[in-house]
Protein backbone atom coordinates (compact mmCIF):
# COMPACT_ATOMS: atom_id res chain seq x y z
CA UNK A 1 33.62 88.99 5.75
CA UNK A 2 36.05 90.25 8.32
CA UNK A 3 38.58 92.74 8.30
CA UNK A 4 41.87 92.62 10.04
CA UNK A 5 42.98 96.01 11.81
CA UNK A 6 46.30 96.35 13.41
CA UNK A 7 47.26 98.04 17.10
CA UNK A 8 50.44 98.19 18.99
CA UNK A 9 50.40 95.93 22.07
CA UNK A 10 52.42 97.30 25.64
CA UNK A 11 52.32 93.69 27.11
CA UNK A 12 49.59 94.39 29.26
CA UNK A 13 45.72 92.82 29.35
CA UNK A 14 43.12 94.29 31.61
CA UNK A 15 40.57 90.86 32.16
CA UNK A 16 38.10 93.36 34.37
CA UNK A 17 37.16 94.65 30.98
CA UNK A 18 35.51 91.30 29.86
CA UNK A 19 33.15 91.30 32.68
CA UNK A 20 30.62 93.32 30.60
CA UNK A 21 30.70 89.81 28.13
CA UNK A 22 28.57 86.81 29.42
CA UNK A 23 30.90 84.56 26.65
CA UNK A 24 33.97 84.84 25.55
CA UNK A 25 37.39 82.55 25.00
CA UNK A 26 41.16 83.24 25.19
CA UNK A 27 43.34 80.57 24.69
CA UNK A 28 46.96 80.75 24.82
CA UNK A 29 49.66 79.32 22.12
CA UNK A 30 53.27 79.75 23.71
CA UNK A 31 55.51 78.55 21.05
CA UNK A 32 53.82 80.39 18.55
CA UNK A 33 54.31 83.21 20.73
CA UNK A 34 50.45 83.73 20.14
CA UNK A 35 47.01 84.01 21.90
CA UNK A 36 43.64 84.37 20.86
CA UNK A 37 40.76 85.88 22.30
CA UNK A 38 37.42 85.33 21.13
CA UNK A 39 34.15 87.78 22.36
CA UNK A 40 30.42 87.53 21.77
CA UNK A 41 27.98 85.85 19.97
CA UNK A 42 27.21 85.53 16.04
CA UNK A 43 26.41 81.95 15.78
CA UNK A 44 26.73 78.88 17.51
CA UNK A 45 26.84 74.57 16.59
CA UNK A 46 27.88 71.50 17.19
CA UNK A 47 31.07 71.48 15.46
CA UNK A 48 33.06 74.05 13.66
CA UNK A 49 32.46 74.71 9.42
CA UNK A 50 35.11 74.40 7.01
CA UNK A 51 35.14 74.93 3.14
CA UNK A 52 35.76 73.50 0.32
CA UNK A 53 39.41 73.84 0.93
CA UNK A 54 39.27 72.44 4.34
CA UNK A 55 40.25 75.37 6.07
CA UNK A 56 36.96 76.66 8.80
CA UNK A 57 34.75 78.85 7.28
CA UNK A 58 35.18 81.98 9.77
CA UNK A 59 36.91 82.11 13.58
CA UNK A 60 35.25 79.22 15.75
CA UNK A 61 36.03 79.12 19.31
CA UNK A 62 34.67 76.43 21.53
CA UNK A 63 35.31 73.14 23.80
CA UNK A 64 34.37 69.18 24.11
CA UNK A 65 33.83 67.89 27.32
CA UNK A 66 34.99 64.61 28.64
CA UNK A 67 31.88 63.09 28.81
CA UNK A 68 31.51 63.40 24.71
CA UNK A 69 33.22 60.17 25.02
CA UNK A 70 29.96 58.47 25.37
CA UNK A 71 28.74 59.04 22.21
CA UNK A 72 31.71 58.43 20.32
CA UNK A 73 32.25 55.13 22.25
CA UNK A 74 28.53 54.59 23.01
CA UNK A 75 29.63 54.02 26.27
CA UNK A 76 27.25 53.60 29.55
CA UNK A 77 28.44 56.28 32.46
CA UNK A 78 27.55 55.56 35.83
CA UNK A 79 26.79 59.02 36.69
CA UNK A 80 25.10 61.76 34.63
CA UNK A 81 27.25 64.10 33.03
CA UNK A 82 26.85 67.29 34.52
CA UNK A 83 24.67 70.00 32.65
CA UNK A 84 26.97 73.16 32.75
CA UNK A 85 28.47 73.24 29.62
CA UNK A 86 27.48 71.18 26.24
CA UNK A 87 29.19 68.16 25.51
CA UNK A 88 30.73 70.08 22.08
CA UNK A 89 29.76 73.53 21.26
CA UNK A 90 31.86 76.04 18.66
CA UNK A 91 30.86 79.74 18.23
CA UNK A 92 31.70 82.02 15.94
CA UNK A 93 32.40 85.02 17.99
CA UNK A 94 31.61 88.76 17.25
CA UNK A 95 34.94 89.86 18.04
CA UNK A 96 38.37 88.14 17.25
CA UNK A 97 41.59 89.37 19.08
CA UNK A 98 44.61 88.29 18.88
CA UNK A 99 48.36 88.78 19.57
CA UNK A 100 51.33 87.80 17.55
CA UNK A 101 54.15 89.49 19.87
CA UNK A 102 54.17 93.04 20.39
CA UNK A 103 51.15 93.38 17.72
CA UNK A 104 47.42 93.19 18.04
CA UNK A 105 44.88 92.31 15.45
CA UNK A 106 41.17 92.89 15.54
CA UNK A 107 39.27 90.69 13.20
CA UNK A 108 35.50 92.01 12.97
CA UNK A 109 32.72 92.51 10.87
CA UNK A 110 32.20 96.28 9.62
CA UNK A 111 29.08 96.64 11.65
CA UNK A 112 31.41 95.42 15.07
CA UNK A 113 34.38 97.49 14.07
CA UNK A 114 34.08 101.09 15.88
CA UNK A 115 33.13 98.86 19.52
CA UNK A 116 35.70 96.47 18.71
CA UNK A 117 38.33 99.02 18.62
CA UNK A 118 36.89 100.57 21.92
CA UNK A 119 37.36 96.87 23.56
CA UNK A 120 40.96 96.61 21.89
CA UNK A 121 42.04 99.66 23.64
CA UNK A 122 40.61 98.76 26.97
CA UNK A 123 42.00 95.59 27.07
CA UNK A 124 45.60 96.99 26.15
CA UNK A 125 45.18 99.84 28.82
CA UNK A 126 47.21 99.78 32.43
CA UNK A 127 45.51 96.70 34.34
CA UNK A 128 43.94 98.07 37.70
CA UNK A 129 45.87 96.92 40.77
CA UNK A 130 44.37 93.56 41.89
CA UNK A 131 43.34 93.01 45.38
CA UNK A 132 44.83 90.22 47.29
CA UNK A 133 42.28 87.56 47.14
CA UNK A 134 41.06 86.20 50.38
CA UNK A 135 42.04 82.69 51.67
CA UNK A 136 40.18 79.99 50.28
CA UNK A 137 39.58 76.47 51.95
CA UNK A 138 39.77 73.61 49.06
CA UNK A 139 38.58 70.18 50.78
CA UNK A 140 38.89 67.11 49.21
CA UNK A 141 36.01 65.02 47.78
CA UNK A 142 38.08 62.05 47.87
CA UNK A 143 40.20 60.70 51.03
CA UNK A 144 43.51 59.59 50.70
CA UNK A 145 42.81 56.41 52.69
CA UNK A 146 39.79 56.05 49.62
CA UNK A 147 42.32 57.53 47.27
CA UNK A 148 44.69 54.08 47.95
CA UNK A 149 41.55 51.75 48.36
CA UNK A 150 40.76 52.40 44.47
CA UNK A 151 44.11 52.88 42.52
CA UNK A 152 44.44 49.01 44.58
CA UNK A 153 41.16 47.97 42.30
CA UNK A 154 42.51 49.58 39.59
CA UNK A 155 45.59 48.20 39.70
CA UNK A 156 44.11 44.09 40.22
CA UNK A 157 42.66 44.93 36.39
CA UNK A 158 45.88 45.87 35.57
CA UNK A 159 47.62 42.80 37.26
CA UNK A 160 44.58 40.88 35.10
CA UNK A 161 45.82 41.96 32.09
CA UNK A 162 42.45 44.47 31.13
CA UNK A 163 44.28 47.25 30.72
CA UNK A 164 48.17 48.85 31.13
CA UNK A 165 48.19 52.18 32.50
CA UNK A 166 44.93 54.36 33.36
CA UNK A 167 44.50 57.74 34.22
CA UNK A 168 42.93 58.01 37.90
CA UNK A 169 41.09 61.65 39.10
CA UNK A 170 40.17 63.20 42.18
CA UNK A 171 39.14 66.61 43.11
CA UNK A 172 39.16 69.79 45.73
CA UNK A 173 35.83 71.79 46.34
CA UNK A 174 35.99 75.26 47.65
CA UNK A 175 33.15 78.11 48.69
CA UNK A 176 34.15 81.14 47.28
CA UNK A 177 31.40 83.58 46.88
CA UNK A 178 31.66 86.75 45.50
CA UNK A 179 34.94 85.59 44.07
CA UNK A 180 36.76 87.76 41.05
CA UNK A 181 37.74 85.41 38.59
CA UNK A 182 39.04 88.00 36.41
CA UNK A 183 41.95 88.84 38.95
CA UNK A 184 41.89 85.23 39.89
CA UNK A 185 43.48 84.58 36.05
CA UNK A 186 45.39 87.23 36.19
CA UNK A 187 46.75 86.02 39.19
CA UNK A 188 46.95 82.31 37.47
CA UNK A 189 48.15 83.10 34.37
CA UNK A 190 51.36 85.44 35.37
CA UNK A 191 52.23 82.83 38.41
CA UNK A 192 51.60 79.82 36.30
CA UNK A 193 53.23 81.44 32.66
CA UNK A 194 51.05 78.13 31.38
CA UNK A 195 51.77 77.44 27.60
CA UNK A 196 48.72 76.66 26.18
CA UNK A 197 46.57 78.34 29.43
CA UNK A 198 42.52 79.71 28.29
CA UNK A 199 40.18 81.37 30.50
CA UNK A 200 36.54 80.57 29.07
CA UNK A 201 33.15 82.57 30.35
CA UNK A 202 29.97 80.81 29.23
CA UNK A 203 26.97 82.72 31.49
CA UNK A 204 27.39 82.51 35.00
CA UNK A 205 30.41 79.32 34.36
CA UNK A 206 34.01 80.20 34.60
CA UNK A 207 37.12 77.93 33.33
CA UNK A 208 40.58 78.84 34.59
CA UNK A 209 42.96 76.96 32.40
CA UNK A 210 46.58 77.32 33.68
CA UNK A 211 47.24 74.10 30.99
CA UNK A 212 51.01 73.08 30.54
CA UNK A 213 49.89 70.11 27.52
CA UNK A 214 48.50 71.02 24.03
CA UNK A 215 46.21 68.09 22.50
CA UNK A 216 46.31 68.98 19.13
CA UNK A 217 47.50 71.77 17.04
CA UNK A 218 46.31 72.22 13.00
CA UNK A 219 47.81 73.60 10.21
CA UNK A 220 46.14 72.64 7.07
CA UNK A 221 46.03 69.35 6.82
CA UNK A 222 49.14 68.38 9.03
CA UNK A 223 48.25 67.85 12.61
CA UNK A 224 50.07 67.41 15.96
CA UNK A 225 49.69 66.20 18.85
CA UNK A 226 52.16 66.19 22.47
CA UNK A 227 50.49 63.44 25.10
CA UNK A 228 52.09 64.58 28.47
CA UNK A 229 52.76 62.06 31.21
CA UNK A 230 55.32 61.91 34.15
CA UNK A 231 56.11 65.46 36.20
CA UNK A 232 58.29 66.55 38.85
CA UNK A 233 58.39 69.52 41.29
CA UNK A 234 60.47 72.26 40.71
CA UNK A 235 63.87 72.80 43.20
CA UNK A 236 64.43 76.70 43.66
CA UNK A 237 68.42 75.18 44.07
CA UNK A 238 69.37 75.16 40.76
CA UNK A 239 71.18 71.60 41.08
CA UNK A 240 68.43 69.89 42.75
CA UNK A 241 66.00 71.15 40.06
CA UNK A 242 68.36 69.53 37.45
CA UNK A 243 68.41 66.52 39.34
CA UNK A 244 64.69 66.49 39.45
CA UNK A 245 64.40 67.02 36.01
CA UNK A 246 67.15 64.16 34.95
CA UNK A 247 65.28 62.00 37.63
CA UNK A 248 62.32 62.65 35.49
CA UNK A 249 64.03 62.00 32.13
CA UNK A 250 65.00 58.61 32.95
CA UNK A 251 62.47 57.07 35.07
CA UNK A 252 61.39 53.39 34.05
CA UNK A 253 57.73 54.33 34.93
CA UNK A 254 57.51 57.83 33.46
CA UNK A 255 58.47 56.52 30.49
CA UNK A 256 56.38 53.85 30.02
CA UNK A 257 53.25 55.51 31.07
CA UNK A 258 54.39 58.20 28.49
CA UNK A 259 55.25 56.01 25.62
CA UNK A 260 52.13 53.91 26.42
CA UNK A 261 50.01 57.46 26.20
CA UNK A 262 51.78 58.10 22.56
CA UNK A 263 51.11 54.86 21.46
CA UNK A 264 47.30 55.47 21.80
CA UNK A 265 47.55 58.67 20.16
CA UNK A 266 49.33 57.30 16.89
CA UNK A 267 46.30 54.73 16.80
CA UNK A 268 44.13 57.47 17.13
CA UNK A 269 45.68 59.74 14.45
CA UNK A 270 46.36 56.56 12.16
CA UNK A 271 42.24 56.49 11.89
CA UNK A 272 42.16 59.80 9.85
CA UNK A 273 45.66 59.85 8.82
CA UNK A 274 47.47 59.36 5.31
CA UNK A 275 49.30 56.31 4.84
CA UNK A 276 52.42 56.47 5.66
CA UNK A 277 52.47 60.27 7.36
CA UNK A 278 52.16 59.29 11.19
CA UNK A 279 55.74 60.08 12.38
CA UNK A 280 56.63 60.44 16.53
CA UNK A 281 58.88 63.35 16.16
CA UNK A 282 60.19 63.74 20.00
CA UNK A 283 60.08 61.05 22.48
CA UNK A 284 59.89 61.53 26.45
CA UNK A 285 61.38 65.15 26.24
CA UNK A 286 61.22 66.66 29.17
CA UNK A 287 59.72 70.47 28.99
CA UNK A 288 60.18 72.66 32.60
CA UNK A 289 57.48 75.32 33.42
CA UNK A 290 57.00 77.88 36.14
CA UNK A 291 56.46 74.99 39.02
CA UNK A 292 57.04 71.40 37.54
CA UNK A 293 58.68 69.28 34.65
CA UNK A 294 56.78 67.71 32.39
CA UNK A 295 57.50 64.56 29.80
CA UNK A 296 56.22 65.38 26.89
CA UNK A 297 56.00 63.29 23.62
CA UNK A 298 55.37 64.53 20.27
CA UNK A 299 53.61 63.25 17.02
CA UNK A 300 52.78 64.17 13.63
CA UNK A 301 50.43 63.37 10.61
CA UNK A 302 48.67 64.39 7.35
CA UNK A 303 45.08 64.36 7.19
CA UNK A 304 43.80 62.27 4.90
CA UNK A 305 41.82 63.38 2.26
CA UNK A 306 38.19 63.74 2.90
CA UNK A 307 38.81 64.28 6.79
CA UNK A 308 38.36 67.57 8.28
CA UNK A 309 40.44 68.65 11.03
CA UNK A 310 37.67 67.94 13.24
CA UNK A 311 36.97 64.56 12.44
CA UNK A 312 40.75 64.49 13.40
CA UNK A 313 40.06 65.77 16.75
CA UNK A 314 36.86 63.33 17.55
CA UNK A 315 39.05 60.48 16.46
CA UNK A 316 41.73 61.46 18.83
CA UNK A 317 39.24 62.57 21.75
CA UNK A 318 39.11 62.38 24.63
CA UNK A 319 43.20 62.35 24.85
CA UNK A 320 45.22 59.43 25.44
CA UNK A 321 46.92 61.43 28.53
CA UNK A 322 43.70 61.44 30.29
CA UNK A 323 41.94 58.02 29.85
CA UNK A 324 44.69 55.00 30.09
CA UNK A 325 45.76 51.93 27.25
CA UNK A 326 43.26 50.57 25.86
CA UNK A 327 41.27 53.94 25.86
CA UNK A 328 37.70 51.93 26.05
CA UNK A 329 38.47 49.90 28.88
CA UNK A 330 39.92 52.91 31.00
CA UNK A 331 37.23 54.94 30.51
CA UNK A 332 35.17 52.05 31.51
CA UNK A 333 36.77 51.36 34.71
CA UNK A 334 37.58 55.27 35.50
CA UNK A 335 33.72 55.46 35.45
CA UNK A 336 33.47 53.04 38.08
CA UNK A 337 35.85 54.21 40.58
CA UNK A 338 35.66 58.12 39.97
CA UNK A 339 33.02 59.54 42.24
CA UNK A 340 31.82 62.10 39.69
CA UNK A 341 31.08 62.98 36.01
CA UNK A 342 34.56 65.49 34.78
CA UNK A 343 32.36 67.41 32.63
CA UNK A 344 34.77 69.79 31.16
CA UNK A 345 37.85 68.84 32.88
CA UNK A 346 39.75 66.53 30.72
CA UNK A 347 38.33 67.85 27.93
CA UNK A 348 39.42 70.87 25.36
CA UNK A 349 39.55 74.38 24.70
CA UNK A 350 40.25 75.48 21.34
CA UNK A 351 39.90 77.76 18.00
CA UNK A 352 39.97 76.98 14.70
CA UNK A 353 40.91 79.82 12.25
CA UNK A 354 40.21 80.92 8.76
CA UNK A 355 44.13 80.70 8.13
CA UNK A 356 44.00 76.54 8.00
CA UNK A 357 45.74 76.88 12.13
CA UNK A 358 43.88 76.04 15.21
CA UNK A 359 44.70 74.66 18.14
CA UNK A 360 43.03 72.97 21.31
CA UNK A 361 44.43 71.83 24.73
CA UNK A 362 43.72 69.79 27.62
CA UNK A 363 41.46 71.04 30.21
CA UNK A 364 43.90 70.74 33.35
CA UNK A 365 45.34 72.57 35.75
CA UNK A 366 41.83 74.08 35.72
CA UNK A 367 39.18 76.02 37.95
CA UNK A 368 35.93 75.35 37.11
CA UNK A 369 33.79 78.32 39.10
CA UNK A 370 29.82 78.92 38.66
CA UNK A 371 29.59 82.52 40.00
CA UNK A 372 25.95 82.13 40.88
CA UNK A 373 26.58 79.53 43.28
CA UNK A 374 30.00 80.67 44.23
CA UNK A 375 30.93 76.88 43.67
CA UNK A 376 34.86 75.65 42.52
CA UNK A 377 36.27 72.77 41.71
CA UNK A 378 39.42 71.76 40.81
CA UNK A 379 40.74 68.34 39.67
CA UNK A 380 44.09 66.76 39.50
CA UNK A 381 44.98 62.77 38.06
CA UNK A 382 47.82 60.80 37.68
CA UNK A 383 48.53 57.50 35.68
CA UNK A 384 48.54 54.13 37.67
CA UNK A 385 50.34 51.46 35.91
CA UNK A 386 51.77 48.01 36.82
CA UNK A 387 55.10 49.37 38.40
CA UNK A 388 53.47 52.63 40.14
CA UNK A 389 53.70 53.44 43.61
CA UNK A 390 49.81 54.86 44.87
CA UNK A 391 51.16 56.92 47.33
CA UNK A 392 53.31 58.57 45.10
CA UNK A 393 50.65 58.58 42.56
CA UNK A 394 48.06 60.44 45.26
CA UNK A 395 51.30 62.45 45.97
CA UNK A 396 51.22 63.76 42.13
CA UNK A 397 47.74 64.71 42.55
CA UNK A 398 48.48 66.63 45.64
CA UNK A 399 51.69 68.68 43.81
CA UNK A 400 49.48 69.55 40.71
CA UNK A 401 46.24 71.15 42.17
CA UNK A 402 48.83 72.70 45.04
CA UNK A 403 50.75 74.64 41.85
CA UNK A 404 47.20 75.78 40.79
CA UNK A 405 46.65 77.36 44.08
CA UNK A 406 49.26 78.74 45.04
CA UNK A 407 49.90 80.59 42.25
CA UNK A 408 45.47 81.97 42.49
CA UNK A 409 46.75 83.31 46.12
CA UNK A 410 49.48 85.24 45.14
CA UNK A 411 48.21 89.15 45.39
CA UNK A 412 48.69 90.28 41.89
């Protein structure tokens, strides 16, 4: 059973302390004005365990790839998923830490409690100065001129009528040896201010998560869910950037892809949900973050009895945002045109806690890094549908993984 202790938090986070932990998980929660940071190794599954009054049995902190989607669909990839992370895994970590404002609690076992402390208190020291990071070369793996040549196939099987909107991926590669990607998130997080941003260590693989789009979020048995489609820049002219965002607002395309996103996700939810309890509480709101605006829709329900909150999350997995209307057939065709397995991107990082809350986002915005290879990778989409321009849509991928990079090579 763990104990809760209590510190005073000065708004700062050393990361350079977690290199001494080959696994942890911190995951962000802006509007709760809450994070979570789970560290080490007690157990480890599948899926997470819940009790008898649904709530999970202790802290669980994991992720589901993208590529889980072939067992739930029994679907037939082209390519191999790639083996650097599990396609679900949930730990229960040895040390729980988490801030709630200017507060920080340590959940821990007795036996963890005197080194837990110690790691509280280095975390919430003085950050050391981080070094500028050196310039990095990201090429991409897919041509514009290929880019154009597939969104075109894509879009004959939406002419065709086999699907209505899908959700099309390329991505950057970069060498970066000897690389610090504790700075690196530092760097990403305070550049980025994501909402729902996690930075996730499993061995010698690194995920930096500057995520602006929650999948779900849990509390008890009422879940919800905000499918993001549509962005624009920001404008540093403070006219232009409301233009931008009222451009956003009431764009014909934007919209539909958006609404055609929620749609799936209220068929999802409706598999696990009460009768009745499946209500869209905002529609095509637009949300502004550090270096775009986002549309964002929002939708509720009530577990229905019998469910756990994780069968809520395989039902609604992988995200409507991320695959296309109907979710089989996207997946389908995104497997034929993509030129690699996304592993974890498009997948989640999450927690579910003891409390009945958890919460799990949408692996975006994200650098996936394997120190031993000195390997990254980052990948952007967009959604192609009917009325879509491509070379705005290859445009949208360019603007996202550019608002990831720029803000890893600011200097701290």
């Amino acid at each position: 059973m763990r104990r809760t202790l209590r510190f005073s938090f000065s708004g700062n986070v050393d990361w350079s302390v977690l290199k001494a932990h080959p696994m942890f998980l911190y995951r962000r929660v802006v509007d709760q004005d809450r994070a979570v940071l789970g560290v080490g190794l007690l157990s480890a599954d599948e899926r997470p365990h819940f009790g008898a009054d649904g709530r999970a049995s202790d802290w669980f902190f994991g992720h589901l790839t993208y590529d889980l989607k072939n067992q739930l669909e029994q679907l037939e990839p082209r390519m191999l998923p790639p083996d650097d992370y599990a396609q679900s895994l949930w730990t229960s970590p040895r040390w729980v830490i988490e801030w709630y404002g200017k507060e920080v609690l340590l959940h821990v076992h007795a036996k963890d409690e005197a080194t837990g402390i110690e790691l509280v208190k280095a975390l919430c020291a003085e950050p050391p100065e981080v070094r500028p990071p050196q310039p990095a070369v990201w090429l991409e793996q897919t041509t514009r001129e290929s880019y154009l040549e597939r969104a075109h196939v894509l879009l004959d099987h939406i002419q065709r009528g086999d699907i209505y909107e899908v959700n099309y991926c390329t991505e950057r590669r970069a060498r970066l040896p000897g690389w610090d990607p504790f700075g690196a998130f530092a760097r990403l997080l305070q550049h980025s201010d994501a909402p729902f941003a996690g930075f996730y260590r499993f061995g010698d693989h690194f995920a930096l998560c500057a995520s602006p789009e929650r999948f779900l979020a849990f509390q008890d048995d009422r879940v919800l869910a905000q499918p993001m489609k549509g962005t624009r820049p920001r404008s540093a002219d403070a006219k232009e950037d409301r233009r931008l965002a009222m451009e956003l607002a009431t764009d014909p395309k934007e919209r539909s892809e958006n609404i055609m996103a929620l749609d799936v996700m209220r068929n999802d939810l409706s598999r696990v949900a009460a009768s009745g309890s499946v209500h869209v509480e905002e529609l095509c709101g637009v949300h502004t973050y550090e270096h775009v605006h986002q549309m964002v829709s929002t939708v509720s329900a009530r577990i229905r009895s019998g469910y756990s909150q994780f069968d809520a999350v395989l039902a609604a997995f992988p995200m409507a945002s991320m695959t296309g209307a109907p979710k089989v057939r996207a997946m389908q065709l995104i497997d034929a045109v993509e030129e690699r397995a996304r592993g974890l991107f498009s997948g989640t990082l999450g927690f579910f806690a003891p409390d009945g809350s958890a919460d799990l986002n949408v692996v975006i915005r994200t650098v996936l890094y394997d120190a031993a290879s000195g390997q990254a990778s980052l990948t952007t989409g967009s959604a192609l549908t009917a009325t879509c321009d491509p070379e705005r849509e290859w445009e949208e991928c360019v603007l996202k993984a550019r608002s990831v990079i720029d803000a890893l090579s600011h200097g701290g």
